[in-house]
N, C-alpha and C. Protein backbone atom coordinates (compact mmCIF):
# COMPACT_ATOMS: atom_id res chain seq x y z
N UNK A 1 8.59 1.06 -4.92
CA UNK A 1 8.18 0.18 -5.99
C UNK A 1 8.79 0.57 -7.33
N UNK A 2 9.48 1.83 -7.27
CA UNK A 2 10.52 1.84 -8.83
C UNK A 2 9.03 2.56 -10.26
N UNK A 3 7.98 3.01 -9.05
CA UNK A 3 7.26 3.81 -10.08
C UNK A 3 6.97 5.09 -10.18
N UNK A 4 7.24 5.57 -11.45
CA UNK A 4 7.13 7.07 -11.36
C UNK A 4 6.33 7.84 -11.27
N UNK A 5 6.30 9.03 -10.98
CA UNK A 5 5.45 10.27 -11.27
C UNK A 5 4.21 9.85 -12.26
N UNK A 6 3.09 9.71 -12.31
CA UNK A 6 2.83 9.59 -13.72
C UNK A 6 2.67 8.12 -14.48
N UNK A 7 3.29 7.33 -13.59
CA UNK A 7 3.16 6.02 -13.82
C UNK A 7 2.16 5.26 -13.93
N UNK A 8 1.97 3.94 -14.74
CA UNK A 8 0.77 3.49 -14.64
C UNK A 8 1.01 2.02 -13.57
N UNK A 9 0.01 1.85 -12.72
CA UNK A 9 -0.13 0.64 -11.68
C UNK A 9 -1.24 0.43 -11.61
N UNK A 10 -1.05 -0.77 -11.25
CA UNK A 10 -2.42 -2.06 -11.36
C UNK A 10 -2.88 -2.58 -9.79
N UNK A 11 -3.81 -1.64 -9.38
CA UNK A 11 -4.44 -1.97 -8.30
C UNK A 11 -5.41 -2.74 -7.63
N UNK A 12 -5.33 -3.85 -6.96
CA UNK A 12 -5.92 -4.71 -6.95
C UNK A 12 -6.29 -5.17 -5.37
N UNK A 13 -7.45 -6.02 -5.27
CA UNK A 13 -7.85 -6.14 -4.23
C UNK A 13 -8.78 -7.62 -4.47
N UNK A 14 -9.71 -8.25 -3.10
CA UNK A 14 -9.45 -9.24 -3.25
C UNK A 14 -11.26 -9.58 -4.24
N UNK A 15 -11.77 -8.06 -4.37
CA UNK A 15 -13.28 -7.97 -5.17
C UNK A 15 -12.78 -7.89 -6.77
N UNK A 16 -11.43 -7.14 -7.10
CA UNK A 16 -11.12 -6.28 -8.65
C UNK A 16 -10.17 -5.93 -8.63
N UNK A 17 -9.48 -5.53 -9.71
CA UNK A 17 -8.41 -4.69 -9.60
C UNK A 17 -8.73 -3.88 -11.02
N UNK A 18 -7.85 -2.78 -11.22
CA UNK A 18 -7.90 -1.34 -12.33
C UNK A 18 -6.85 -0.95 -12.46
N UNK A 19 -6.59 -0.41 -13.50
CA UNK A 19 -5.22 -0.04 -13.81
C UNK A 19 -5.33 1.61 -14.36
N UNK A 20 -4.56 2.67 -13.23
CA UNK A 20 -4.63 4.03 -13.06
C UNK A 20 -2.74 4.21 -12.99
N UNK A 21 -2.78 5.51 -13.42
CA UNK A 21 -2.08 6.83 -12.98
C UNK A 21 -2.06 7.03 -11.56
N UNK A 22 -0.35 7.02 -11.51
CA UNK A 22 0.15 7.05 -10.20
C UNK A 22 0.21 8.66 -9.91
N UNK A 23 -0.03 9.26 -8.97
CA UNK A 23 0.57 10.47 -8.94
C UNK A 23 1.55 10.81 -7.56
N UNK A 24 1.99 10.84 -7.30
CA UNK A 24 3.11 10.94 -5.70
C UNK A 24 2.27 12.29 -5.09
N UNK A 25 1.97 12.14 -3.82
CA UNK A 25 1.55 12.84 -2.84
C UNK A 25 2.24 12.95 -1.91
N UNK A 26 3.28 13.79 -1.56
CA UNK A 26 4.33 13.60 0.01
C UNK A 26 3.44 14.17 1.03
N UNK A 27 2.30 14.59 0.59
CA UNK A 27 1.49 14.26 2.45
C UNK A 27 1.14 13.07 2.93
N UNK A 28 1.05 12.41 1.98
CA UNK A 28 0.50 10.39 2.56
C UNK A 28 1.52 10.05 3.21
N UNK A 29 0.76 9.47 4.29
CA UNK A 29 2.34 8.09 4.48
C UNK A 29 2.46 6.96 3.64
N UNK A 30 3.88 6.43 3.80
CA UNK A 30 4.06 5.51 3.04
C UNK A 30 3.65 4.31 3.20
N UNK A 31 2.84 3.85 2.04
CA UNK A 31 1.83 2.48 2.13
C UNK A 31 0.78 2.82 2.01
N UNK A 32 0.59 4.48 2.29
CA UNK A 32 -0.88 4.45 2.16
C UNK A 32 -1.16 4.99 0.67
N UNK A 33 -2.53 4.61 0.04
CA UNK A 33 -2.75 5.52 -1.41
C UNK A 33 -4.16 6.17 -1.42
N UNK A 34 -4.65 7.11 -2.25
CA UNK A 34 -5.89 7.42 -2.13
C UNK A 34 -6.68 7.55 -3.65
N UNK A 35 -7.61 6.90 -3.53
CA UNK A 35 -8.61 7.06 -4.99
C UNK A 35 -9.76 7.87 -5.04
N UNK A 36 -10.22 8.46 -5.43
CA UNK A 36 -11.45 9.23 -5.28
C UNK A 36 -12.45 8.30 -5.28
N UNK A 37 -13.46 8.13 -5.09
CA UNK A 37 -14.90 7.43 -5.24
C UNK A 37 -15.30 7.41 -6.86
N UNK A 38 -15.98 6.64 -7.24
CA UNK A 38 -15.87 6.91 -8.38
C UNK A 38 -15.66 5.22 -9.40
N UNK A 39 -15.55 5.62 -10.52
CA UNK A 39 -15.90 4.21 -11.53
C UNK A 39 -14.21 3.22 -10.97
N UNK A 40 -12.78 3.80 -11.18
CA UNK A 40 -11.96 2.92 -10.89
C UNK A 40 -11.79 2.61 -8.98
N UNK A 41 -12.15 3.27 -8.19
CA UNK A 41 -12.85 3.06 -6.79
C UNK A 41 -13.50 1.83 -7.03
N UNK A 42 -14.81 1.94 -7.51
CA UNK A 42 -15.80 1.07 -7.29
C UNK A 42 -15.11 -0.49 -8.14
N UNK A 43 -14.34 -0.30 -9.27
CA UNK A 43 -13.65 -1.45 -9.78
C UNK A 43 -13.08 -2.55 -8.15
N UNK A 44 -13.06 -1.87 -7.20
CA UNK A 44 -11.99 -2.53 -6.00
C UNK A 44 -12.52 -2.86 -4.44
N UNK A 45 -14.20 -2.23 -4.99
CA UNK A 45 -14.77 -2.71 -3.57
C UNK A 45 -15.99 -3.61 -4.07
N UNK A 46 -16.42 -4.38 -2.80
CA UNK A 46 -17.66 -5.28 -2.82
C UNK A 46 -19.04 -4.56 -2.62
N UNK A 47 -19.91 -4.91 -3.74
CA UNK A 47 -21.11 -4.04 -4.06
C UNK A 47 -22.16 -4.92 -2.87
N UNK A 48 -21.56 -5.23 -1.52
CA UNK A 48 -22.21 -6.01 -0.43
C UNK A 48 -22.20 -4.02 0.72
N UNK A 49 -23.66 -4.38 0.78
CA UNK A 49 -23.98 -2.71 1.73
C UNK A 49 -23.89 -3.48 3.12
N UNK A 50 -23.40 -2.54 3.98
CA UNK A 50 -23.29 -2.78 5.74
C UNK A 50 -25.06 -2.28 6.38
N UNK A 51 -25.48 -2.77 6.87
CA UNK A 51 -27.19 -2.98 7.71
C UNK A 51 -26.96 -1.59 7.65
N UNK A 52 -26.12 -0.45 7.57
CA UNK A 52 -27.01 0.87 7.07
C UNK A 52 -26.66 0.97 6.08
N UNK A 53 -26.49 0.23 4.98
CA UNK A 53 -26.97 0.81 3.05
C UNK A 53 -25.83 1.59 3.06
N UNK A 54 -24.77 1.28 3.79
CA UNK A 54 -23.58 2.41 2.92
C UNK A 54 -22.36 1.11 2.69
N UNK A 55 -21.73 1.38 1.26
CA UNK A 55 -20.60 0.73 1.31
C UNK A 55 -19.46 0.50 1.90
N UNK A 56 -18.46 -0.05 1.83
CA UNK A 56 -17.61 -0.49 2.35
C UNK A 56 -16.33 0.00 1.06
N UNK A 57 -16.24 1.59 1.55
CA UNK A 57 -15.34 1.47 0.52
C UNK A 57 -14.00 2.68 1.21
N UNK A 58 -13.94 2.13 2.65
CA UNK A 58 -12.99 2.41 3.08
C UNK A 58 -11.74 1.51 3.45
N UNK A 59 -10.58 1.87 4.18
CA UNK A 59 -9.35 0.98 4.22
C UNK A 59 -9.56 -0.24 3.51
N UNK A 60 -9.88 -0.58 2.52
CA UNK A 60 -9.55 -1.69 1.72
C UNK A 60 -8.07 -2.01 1.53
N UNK A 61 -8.02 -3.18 1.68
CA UNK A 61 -6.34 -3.68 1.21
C UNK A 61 -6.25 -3.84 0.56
N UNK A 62 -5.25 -3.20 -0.45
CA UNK A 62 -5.13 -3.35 -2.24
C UNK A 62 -3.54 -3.81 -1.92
N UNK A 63 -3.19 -4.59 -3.41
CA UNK A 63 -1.85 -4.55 -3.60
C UNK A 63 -1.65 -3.38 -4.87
N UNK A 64 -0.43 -3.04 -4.99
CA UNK A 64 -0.02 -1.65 -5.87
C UNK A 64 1.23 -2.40 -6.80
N UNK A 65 0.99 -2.63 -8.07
CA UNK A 65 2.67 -3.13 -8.80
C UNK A 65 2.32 -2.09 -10.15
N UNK A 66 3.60 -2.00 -10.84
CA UNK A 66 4.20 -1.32 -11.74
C UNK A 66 3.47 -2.14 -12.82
N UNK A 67 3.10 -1.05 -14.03
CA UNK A 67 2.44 -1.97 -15.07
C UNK A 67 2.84 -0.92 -16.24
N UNK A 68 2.90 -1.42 -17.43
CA UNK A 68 2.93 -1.01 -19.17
C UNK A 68 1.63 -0.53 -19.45
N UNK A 69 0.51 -1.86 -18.88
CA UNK A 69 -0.81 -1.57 -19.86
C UNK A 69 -1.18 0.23 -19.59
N UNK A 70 -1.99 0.11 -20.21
CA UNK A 70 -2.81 1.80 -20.27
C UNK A 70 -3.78 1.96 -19.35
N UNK A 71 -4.36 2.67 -18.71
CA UNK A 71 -5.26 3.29 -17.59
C UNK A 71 -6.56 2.60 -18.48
N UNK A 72 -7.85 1.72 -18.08
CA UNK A 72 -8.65 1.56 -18.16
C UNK A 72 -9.83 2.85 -18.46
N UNK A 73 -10.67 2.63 -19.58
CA UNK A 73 -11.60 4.20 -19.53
C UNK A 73 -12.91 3.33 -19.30
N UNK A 74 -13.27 4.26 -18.05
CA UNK A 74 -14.89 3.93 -17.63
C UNK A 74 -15.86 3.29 -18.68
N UNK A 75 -16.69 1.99 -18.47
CA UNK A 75 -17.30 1.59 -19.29
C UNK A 75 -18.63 2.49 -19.19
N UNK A 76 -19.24 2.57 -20.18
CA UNK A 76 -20.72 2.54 -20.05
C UNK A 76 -21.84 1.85 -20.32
């Protein structure tokens, strides 16, 4: 995708999208990305719980593009 180290991308999915700091991991495979849990996480999943009360905030399909804007800071 032509983004760097350090880069900022706009991750999106079909609940949200957030705009974070790329960092390159050469243990992932390619295509895959990882977010911690957490306020820009939760920006990208559906606040709908599975019949045991846990979210759904695994393999989500996000798209990943190159962006200018600045990393979003957690609201409160």
């Amino acid at each position: 995708l032509g983004i760097p180290n350090g880069g900022n991308i706009k991750v999106s999915s079909p609940t949200g999208s957030t705009i974070v700091k790329a960092l390159e991991d050469p243990e992932l495979e390619e295509g895959l990305i990882v977010m911690p849990k957490g306020f820009w996480a939760n920006m990208l999943v559906s606040t709908q719980l599975t019949e045991e009360n846990l979210m759904l905030d695994r393999g989500v399909e996000v798209t990943v593009e190159k962006t200018e804007e600045p990393p979003q800071p957690p609201k409160l």
